[in-house]
Protein backbone atom coordinates (compact mmCIF):
# COMPACT_ATOMS: atom_id res chain seq x y z
CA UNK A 1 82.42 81.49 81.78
CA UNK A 2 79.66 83.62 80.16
CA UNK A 3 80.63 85.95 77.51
CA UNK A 4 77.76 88.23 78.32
CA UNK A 5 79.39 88.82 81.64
CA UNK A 6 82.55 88.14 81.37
CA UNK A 7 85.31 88.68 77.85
CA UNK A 8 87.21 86.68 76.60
CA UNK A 9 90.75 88.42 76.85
CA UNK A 10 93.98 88.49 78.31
CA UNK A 11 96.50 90.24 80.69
CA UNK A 12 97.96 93.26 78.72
CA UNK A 13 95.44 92.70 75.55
CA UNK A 14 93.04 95.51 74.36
CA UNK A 15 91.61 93.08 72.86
CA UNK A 16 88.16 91.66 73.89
CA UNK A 17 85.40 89.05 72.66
CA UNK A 18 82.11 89.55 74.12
CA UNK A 19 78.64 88.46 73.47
CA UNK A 20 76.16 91.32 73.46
CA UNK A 21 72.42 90.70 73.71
CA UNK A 22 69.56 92.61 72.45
CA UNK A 23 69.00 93.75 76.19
CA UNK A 24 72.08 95.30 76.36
CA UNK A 25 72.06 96.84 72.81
CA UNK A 26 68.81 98.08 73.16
CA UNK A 27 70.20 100.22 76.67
CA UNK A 28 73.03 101.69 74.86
CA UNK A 29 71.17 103.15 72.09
CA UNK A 30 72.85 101.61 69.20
CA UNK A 31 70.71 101.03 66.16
CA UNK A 32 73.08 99.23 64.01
CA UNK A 33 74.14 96.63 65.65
CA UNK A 34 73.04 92.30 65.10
CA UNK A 35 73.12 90.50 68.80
CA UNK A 36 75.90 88.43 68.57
CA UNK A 37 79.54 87.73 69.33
CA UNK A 38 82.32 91.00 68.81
CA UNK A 39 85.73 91.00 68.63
CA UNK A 40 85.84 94.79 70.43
CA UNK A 41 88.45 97.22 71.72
CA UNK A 42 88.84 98.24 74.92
CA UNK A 43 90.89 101.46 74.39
CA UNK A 44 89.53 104.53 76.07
CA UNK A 45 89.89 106.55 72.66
CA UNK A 46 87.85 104.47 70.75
CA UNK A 47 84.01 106.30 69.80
CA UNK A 48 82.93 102.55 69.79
CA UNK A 49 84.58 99.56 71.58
CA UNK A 50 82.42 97.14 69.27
CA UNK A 51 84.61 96.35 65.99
CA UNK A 52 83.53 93.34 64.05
CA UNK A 53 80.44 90.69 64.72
CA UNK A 54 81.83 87.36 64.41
CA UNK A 55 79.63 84.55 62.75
CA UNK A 56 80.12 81.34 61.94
CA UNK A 57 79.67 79.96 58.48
CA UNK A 58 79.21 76.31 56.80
CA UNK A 59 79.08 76.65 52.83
CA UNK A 60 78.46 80.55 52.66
CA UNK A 61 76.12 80.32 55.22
CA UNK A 62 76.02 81.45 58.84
CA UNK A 63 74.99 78.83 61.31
CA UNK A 64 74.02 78.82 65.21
CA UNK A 65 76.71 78.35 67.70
CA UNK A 66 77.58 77.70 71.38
CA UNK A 67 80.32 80.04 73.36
CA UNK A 68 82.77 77.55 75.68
CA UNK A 69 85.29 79.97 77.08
CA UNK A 70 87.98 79.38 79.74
CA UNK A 71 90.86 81.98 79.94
CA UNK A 72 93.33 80.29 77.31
CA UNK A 73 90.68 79.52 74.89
CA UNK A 74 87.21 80.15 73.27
CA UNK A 75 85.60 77.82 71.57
CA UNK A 76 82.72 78.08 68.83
CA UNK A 77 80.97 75.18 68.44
CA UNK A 78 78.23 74.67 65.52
CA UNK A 79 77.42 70.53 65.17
CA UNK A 80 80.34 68.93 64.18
CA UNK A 81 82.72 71.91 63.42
CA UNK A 82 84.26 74.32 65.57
CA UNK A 83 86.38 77.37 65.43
CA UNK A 84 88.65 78.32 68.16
CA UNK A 85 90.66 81.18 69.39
CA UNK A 86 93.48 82.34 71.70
CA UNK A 87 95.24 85.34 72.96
CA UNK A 88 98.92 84.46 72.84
CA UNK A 89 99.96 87.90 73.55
CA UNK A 90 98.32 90.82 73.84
CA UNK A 91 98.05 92.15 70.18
CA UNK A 92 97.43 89.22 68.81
CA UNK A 93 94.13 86.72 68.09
CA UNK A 94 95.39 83.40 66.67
CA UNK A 95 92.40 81.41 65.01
CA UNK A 96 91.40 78.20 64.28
CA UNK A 97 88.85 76.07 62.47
CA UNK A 98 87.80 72.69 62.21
CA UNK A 99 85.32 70.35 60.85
CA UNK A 100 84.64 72.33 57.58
CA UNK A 101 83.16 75.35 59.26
CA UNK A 102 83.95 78.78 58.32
CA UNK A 103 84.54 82.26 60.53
CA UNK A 104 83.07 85.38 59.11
CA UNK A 105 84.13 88.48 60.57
CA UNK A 106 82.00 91.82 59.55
CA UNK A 107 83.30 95.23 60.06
CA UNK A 108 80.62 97.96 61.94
CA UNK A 109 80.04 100.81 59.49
CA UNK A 110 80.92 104.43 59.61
CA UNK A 111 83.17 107.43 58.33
CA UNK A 112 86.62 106.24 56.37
CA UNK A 113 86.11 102.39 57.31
CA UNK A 114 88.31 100.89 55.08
CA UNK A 115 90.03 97.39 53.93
CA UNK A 116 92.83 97.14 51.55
CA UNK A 117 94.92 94.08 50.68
CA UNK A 118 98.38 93.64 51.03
CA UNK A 119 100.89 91.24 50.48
CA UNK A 120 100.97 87.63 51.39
CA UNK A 121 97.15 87.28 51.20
CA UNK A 122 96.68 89.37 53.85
CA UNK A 123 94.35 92.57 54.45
CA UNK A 124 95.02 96.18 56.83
CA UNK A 125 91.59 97.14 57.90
CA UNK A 126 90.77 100.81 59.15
CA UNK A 127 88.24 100.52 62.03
CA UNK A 128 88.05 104.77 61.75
CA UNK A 129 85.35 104.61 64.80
CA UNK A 130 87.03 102.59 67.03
CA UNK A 131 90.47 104.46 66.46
CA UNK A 132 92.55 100.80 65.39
CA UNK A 133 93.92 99.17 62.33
CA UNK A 134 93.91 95.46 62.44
CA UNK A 135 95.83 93.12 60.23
CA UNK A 136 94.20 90.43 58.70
CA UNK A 137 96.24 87.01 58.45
CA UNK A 138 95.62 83.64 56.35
CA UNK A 139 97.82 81.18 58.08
CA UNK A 140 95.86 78.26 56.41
CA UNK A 141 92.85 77.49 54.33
CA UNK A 142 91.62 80.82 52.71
CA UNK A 143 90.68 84.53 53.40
CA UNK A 144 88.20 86.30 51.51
CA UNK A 145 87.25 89.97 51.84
CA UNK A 146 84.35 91.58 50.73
CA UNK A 147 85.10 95.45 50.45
CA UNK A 148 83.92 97.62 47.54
CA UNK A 149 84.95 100.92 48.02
CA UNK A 150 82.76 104.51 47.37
CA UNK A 151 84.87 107.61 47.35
CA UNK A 152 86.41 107.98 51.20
CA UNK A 153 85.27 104.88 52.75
CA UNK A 154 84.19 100.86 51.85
CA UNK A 155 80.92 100.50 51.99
CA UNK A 156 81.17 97.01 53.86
CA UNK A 157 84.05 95.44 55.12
CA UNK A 158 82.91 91.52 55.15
CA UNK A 159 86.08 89.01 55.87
CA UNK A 160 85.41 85.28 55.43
CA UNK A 161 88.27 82.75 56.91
CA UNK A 162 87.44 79.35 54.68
CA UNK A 163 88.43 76.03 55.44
CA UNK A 164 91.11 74.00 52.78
CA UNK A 165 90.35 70.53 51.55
CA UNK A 166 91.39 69.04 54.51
CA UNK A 167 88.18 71.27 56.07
CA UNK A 168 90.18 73.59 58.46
CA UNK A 169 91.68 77.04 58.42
CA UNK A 170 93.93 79.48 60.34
CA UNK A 171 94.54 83.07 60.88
CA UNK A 172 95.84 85.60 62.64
CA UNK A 173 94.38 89.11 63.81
CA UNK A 174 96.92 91.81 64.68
CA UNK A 175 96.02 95.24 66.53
CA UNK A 176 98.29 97.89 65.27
CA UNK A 177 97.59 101.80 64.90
CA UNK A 178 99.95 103.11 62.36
CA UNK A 179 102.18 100.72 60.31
CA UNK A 180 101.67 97.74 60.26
CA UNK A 181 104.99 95.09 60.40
CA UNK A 182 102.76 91.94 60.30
CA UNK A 183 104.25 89.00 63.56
CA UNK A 184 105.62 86.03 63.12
CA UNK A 185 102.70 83.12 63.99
CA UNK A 186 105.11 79.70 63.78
CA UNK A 187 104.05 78.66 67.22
CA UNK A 188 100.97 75.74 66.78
CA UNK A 189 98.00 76.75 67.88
CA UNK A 190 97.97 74.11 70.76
CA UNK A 191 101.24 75.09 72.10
CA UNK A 192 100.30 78.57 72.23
CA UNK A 193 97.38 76.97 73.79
CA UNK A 194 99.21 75.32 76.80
CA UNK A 195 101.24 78.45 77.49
CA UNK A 196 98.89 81.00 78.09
CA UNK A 197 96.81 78.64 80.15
CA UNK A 198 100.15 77.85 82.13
CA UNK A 199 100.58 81.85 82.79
CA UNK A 200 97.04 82.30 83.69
CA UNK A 201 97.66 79.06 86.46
CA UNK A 202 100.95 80.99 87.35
CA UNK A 203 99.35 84.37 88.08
CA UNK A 204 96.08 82.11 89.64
CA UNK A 205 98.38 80.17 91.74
CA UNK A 206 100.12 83.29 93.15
CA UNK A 207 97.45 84.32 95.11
CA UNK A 208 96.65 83.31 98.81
CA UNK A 209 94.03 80.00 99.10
CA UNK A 210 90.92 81.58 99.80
């Protein structure tokens, strides 16, 4: 399906991943914001659904990609590398790249956005406009995050997944709004693959044939 129309989400999730155009941009009256692909929130606090603009990367440098969404996964697809995600519960974004391509991840600026590291690799980021904290996960390959701080606030929050030697990565992204207890991700990407696209069949096959 088309990401400008339709997200890529789940039942339960607050989390979305939608593709805004310059069209649509443009008619809300946001300034500073790239066209592109956003991992966004869809609580009704939030002063901005639109969180981070998701690139992909190939040695440092971003590179064009195609959207192929169904509703257990969405795939990025630049040449001969892709990365992939999936919803396998509402809170969480499980990641996944192949083919030596990278996923970069930038935060939307504003008041008392903020990244700090913590243990394991991983990072709590302050999305202060869009009223979340998100927890940043390195399941395999690298993370690297760009965030020099001035006095109250970063003034960029840039977060690079990297591929290992083997030219793959994965991560995890975790919604949370105080404290953050970080999940458990032991489930393979592919099996947590198959299950959510055998709950969206259930809850499809539920309904009356039309």
């Amino acid at each position: 399906f088309d990401l400008r129309i339709v997200p890529f989400s789940r039942f339960g999730s607050y989390m979305a991943v939608s593709h805004l155009d310059a069209d649509r941009i443009a008619r809300r009256g946001t300034k500073d914001m790239t066209p592109g692909l956003y991992l966004r929130t869809l609580h009704g606090e939030a002063r901005s659904p639109d969180v981070f603009h998701m690139e992909l990367t190939r040695d440092g440098r971003p590179v064009a990609f195609r959207e192929e969404a169904s509703p257990s996964v969405l795939r990025l697809v630049a040449g001969r590398g892709a990365v992939e995600m999936c919803l396998p519960q509402p809170g969480v974004l499980r990641i996944r790249g192949l083919g030596g391509v990278g996923l970069r991840l930038t935060l939307r600026p504003g008041v008392f956005v903020n990244a700090v590291p913590v243990a394991g690799g991983r990072w709590q980021v302050n999305a202060f406009i869009n009223r979340q904290q998100y927890g940043l996960m390195p399941l395999a390959g690298e993370l690297k995050v760009d965030a020099p701080w001035t006095v109250a606030r970063c003034e960029r929050v840039v977060a690079d997944w990297l591929p290992g030697d083997d030219g793959t990565f994965e991560g995890a992204i975790e919604e949370f709004e105080s404290a953050w207890t970080p999940g458990e991700h032991g489930e393979p990407f592919d099996e947590a693959v198959r299950r959510v696209d055998a709950e969206f069949a259930a809850f499809r096959d539920a309904y009356p044939p039309v």
